[in-house]
C-alpha atoms as a PDB file:
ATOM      1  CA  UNK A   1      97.323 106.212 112.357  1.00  0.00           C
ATOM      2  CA  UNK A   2      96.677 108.505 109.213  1.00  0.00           C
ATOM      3  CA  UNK A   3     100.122 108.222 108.208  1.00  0.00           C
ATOM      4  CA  UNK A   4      99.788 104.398 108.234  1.00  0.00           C
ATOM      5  CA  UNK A   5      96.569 104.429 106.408  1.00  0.00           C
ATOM      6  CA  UNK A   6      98.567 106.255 104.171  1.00  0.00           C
ATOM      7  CA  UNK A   7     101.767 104.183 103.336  1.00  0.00           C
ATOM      8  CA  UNK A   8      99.327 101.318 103.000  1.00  0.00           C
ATOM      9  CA  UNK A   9      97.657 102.870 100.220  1.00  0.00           C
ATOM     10  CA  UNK A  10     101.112 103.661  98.567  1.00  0.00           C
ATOM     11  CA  UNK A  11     102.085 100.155  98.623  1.00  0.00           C
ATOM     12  CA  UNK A  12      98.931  98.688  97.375  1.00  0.00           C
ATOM     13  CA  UNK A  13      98.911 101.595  94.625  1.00  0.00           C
ATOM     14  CA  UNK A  14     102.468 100.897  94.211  1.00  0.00           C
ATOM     15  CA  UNK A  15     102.091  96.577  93.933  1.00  0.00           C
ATOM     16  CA  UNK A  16      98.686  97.467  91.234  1.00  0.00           C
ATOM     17  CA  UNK A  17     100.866 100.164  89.894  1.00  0.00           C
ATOM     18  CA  UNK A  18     103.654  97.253  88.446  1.00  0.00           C
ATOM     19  CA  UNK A  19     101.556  94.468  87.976  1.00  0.00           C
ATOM     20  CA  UNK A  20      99.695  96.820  85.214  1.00  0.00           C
ATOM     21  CA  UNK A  21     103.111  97.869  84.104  1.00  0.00           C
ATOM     22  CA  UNK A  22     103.810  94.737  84.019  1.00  0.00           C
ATOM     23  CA  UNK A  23     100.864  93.623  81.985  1.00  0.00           C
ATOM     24  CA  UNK A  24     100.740  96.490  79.651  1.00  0.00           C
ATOM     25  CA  UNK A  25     104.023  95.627  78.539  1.00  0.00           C
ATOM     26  CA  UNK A  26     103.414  91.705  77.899  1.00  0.00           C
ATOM     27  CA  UNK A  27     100.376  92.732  75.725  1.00  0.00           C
ATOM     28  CA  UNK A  28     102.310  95.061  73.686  1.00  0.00           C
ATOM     29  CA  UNK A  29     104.442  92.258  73.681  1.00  0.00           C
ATOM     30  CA  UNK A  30     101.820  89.716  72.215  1.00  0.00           C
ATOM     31  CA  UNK A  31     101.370  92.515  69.630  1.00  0.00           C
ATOM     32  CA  UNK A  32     104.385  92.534  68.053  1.00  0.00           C
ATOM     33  CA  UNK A  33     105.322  89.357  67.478  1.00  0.00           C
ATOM     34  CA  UNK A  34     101.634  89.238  66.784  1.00  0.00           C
ATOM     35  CA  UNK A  35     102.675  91.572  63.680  1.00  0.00           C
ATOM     36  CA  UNK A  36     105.497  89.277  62.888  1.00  0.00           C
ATOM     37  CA  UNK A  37     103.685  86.092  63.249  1.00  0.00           C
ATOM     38  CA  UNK A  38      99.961  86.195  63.296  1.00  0.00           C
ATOM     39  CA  UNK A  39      98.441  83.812  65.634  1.00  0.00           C
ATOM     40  CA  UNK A  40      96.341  85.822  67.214  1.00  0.00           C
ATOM     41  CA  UNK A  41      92.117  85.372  66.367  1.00  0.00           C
ATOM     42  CA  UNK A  42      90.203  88.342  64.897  1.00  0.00           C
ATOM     43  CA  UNK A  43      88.414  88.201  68.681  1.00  0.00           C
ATOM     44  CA  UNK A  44      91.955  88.099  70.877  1.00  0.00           C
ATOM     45  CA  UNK A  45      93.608  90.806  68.499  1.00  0.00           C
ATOM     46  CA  UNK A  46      90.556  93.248  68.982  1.00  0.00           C
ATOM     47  CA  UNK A  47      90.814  92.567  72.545  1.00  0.00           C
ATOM     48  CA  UNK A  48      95.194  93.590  72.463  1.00  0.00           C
ATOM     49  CA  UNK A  49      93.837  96.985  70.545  1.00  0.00           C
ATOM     50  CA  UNK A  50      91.915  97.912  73.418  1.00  0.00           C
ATOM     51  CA  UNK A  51      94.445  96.706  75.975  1.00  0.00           C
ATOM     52  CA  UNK A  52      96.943  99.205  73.671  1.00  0.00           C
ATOM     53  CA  UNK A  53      94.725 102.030  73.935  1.00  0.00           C
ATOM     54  CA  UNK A  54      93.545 101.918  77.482  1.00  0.00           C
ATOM     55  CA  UNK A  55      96.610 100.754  79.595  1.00  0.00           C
ATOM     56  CA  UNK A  56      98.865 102.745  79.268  1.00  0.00           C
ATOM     57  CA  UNK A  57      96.448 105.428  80.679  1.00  0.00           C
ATOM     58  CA  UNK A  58      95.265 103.229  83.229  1.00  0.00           C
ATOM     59  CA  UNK A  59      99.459 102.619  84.315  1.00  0.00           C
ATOM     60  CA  UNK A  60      99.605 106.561  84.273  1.00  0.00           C
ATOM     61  CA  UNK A  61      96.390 107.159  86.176  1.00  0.00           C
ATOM     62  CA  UNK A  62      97.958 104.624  89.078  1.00  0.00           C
ATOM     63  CA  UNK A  63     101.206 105.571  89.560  1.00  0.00           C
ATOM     64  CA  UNK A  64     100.022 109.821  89.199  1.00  0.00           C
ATOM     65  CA  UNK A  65      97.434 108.640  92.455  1.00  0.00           C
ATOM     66  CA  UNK A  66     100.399 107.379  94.279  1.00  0.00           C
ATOM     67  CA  UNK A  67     102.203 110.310  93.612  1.00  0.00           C
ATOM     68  CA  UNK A  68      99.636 112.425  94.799  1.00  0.00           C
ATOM     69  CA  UNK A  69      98.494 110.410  97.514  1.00  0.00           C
ATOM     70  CA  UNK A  70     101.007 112.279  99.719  1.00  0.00           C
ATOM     71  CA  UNK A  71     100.204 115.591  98.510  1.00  0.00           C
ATOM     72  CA  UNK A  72      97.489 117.974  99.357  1.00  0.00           C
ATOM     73  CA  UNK A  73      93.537 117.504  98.415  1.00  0.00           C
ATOM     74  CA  UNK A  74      94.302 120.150  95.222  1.00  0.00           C
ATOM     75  CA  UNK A  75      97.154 118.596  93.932  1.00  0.00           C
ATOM     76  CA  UNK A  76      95.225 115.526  94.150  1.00  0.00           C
ATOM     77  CA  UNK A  77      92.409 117.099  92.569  1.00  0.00           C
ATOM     78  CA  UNK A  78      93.603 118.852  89.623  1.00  0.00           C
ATOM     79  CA  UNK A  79      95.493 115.646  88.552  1.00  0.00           C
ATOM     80  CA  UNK A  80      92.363 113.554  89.015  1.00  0.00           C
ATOM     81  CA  UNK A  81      90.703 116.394  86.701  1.00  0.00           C
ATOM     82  CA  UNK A  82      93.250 115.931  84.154  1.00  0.00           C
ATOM     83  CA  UNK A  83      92.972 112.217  83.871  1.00  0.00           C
ATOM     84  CA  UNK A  84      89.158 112.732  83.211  1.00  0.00           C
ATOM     85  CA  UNK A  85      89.813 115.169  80.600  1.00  0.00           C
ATOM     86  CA  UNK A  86      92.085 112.896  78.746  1.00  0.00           C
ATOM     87  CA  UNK A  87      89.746 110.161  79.501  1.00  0.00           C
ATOM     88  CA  UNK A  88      86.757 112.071  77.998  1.00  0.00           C
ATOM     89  CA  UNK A  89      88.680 113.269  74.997  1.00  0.00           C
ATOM     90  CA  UNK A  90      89.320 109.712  73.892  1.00  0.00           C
ATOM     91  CA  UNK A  91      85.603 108.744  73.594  1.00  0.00           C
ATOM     92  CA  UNK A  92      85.108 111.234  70.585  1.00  0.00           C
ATOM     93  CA  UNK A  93      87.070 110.785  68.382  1.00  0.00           C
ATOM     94  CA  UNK A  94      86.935 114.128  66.426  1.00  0.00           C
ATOM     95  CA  UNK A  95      89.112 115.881  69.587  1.00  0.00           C
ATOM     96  CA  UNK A  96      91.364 113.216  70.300  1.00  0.00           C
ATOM     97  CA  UNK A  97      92.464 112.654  65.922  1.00  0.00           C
ATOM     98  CA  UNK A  98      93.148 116.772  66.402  1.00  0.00           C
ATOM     99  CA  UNK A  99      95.084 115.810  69.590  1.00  0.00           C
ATOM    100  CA  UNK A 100      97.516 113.196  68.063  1.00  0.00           C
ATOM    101  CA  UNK A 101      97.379 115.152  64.362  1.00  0.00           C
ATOM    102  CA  UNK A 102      99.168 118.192  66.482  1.00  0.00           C
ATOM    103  CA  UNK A 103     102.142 115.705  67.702  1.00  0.00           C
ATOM    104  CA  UNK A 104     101.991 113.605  65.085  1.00  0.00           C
END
């Protein structure tokens, strides 16, 4: 019964998993030949940044829970730690600048 309760959850992680994919990519999409071509409003163009910023973490954040939906309560915990440290980092600014400044 567990393991069915299981590889339920996998396949609705894995279904939300691509339709985000799938939707992250169209909006990055609708950005570029936004850059080309503008047609996009003030209003719809700050509402693509946010999309930009946000979900590709949210894709990430999806697919690592169906990863670790299989694995033990630790695995599943540190990863779910991670995420909120990434998550966190990105609402001040200051940290997250220093964070792309090193790669970038």
């Amino acid at each position: 019964m567990a393991e069915d309760k299981r590889s339920s959850m996998k396949i609705a992680l894995d279904w939300l998993g691509g339709i985000c994919a799938f939707l992250t990519v169209a909006a990055y999409v609708v950005l570029v030949i936004n850059a080309k071509w503008p047609f996009l409003t003030d209003e719809l163009l700050n509402i693509f940044n946010v999309v930009r910023t946000w979900a590709p973490l949210i894709v990430v954040g999806i697919v690592g829970l169906e990863f670790t939906s299989g694995k033990g309560f630790a695995v599943q915990l540190v990863f779910i730690i991670m995420c909120a440290i990434v998550v966190l980092s990105m609402f001040f600014p200051e940290t997250w600048e220093n964070v792309v400044g090193i790669i970038g």
